[in-house]
C-alpha atoms as a PDB file:
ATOM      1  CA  UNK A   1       2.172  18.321 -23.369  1.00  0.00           C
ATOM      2  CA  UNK A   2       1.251  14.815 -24.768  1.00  0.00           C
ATOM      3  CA  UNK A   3       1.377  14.417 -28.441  1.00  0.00           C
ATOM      4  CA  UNK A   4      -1.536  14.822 -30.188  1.00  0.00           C
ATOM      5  CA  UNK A   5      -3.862  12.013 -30.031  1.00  0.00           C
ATOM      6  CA  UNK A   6      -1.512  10.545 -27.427  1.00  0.00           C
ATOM      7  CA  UNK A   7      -3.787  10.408 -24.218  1.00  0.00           C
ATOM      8  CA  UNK A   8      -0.612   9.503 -22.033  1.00  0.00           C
ATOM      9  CA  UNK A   9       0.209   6.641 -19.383  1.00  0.00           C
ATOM     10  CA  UNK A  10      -3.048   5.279 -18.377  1.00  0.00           C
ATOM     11  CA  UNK A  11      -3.881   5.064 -14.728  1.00  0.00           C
ATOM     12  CA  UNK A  12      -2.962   1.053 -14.432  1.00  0.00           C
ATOM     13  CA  UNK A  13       0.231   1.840 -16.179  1.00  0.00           C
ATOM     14  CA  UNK A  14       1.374   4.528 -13.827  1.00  0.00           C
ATOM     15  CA  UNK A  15       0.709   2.038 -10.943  1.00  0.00           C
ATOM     16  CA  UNK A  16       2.587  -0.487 -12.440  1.00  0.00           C
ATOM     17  CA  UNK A  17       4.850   1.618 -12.818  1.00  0.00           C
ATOM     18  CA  UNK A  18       5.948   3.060  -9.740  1.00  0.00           C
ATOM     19  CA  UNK A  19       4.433   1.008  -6.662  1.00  0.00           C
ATOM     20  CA  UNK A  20       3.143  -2.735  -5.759  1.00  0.00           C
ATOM     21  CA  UNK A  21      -0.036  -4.094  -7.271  1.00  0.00           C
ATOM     22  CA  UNK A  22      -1.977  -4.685  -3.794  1.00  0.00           C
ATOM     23  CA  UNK A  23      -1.804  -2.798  -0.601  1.00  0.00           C
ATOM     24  CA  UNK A  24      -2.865  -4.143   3.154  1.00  0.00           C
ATOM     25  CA  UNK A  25      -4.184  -1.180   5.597  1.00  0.00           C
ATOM     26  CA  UNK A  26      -3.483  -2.600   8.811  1.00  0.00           C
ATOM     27  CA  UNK A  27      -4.686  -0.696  11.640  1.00  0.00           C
ATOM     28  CA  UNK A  28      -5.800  -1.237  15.505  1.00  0.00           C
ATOM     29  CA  UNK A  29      -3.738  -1.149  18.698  1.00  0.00           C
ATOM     30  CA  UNK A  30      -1.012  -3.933  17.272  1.00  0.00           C
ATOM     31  CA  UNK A  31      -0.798  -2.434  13.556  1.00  0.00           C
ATOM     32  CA  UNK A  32       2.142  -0.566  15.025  1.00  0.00           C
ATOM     33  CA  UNK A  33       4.024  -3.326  16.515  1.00  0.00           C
ATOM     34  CA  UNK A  34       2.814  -6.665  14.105  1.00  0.00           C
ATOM     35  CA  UNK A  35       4.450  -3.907  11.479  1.00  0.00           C
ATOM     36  CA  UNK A  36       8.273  -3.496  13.203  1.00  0.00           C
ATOM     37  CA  UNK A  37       7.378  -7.628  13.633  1.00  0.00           C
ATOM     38  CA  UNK A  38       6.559  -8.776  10.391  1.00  0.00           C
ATOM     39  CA  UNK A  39       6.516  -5.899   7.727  1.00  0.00           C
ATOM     40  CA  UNK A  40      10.083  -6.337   6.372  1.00  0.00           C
ATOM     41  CA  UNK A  41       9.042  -9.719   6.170  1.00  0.00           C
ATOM     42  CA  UNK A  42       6.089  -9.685   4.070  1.00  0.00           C
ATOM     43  CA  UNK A  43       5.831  -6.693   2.543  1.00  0.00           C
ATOM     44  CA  UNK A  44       7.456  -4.935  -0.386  1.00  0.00           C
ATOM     45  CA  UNK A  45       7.315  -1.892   1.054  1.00  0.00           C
ATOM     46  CA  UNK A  46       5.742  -0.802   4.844  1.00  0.00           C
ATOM     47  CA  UNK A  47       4.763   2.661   5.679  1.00  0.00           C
ATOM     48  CA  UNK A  48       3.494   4.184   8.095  1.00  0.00           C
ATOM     49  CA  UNK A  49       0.720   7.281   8.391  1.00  0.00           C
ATOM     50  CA  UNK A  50      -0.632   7.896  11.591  1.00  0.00           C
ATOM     51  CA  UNK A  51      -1.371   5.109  13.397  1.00  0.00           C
ATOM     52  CA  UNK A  52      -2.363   3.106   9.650  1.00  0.00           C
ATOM     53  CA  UNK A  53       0.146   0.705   8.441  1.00  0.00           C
ATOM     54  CA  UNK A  54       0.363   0.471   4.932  1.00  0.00           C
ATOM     55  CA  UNK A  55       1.556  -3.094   3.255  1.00  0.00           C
ATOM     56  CA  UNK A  56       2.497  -2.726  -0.307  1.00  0.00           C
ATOM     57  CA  UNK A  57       3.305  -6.008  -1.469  1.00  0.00           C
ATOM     58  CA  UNK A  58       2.743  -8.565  -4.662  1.00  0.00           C
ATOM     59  CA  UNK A  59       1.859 -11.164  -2.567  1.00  0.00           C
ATOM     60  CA  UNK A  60      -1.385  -9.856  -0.628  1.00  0.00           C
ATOM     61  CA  UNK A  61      -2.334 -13.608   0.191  1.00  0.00           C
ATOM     62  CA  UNK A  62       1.040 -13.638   2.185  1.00  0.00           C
ATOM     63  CA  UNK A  63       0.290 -10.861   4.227  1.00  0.00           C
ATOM     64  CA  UNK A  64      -3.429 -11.633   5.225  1.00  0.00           C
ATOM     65  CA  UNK A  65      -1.951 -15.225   6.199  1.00  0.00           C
ATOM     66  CA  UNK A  66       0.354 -13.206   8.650  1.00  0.00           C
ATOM     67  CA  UNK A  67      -2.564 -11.398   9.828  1.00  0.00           C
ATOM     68  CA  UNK A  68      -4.995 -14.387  10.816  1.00  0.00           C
ATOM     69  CA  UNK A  69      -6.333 -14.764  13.339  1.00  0.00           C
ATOM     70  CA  UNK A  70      -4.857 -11.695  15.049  1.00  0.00           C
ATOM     71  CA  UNK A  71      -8.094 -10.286  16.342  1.00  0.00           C
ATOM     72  CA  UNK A  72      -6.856  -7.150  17.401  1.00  0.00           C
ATOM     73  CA  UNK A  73      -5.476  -5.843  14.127  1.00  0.00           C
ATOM     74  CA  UNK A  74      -8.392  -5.060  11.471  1.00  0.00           C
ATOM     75  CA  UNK A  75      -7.334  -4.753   7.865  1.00  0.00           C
ATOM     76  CA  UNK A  76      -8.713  -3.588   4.374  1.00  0.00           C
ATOM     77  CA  UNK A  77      -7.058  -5.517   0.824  1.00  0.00           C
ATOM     78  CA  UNK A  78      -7.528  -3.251  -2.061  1.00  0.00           C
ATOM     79  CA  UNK A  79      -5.658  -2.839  -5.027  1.00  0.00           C
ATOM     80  CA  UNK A  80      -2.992  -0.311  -5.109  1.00  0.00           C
ATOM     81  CA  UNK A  81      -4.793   3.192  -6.779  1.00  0.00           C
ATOM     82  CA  UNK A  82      -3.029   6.535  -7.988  1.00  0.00           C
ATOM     83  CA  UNK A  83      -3.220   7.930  -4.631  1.00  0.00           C
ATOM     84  CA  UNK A  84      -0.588   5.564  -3.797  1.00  0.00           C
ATOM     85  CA  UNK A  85       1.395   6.367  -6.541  1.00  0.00           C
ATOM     86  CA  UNK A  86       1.048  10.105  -5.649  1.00  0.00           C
ATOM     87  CA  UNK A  87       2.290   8.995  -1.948  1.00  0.00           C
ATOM     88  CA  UNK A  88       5.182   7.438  -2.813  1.00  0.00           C
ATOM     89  CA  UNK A  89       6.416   9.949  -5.145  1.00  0.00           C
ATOM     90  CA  UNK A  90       5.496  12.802  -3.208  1.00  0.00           C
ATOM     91  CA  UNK A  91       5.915  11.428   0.396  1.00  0.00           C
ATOM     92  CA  UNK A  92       2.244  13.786   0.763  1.00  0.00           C
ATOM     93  CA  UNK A  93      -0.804  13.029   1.103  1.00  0.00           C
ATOM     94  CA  UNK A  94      -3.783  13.952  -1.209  1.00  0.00           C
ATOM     95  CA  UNK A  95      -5.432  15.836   1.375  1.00  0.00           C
ATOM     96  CA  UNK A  96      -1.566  17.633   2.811  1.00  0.00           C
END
């Protein structure tokens, strides 16, 4: 238990924390693939859940360069959230 008054690590702290600032969802018919291609490459960290590939990474602007023009991969840039943090220490998802 916390000490009192002590509210504890605050969500952006656990983040920083424990994971990379930004993640790419890559997904499509080449997230697969670009990912064995280019994911050690550009990313911090590159996992895979289903057929999602997630980019964690510090350098988000790197990784949507990579992704240009690639037509066939679609892609969402967010922030990196405490469900990500629960991923990576866990290795389960939220809904698992």
């Amino acid at each position: 238990m916390p000490p009192a008054g002590s509210d504890g690590p605050r969500p952006q702290q656990l983040i920083g924390r424990y994971i990379e600032p930004q993640v790419v969802e890559i997904y499509g018919e080449g997230a697969l693939p670009w990912a064995r291609d280019h994911g050690q490459v550009v990313c911090d960290r590159c996992e895979q859940t289903g057929e999602t590939v997630f980019c964690y990474t510090r350098d988000g602007d790197r990784v949507l360069a990579m992704l240009n023009g690639r037509d066939e991969l679609h892609y969402l840039h967010r922030r990196a959230n405490l469900e990500d943090v629960f991923l990576k220490l866990t290795g389960r998802d939220l809904r698992d």
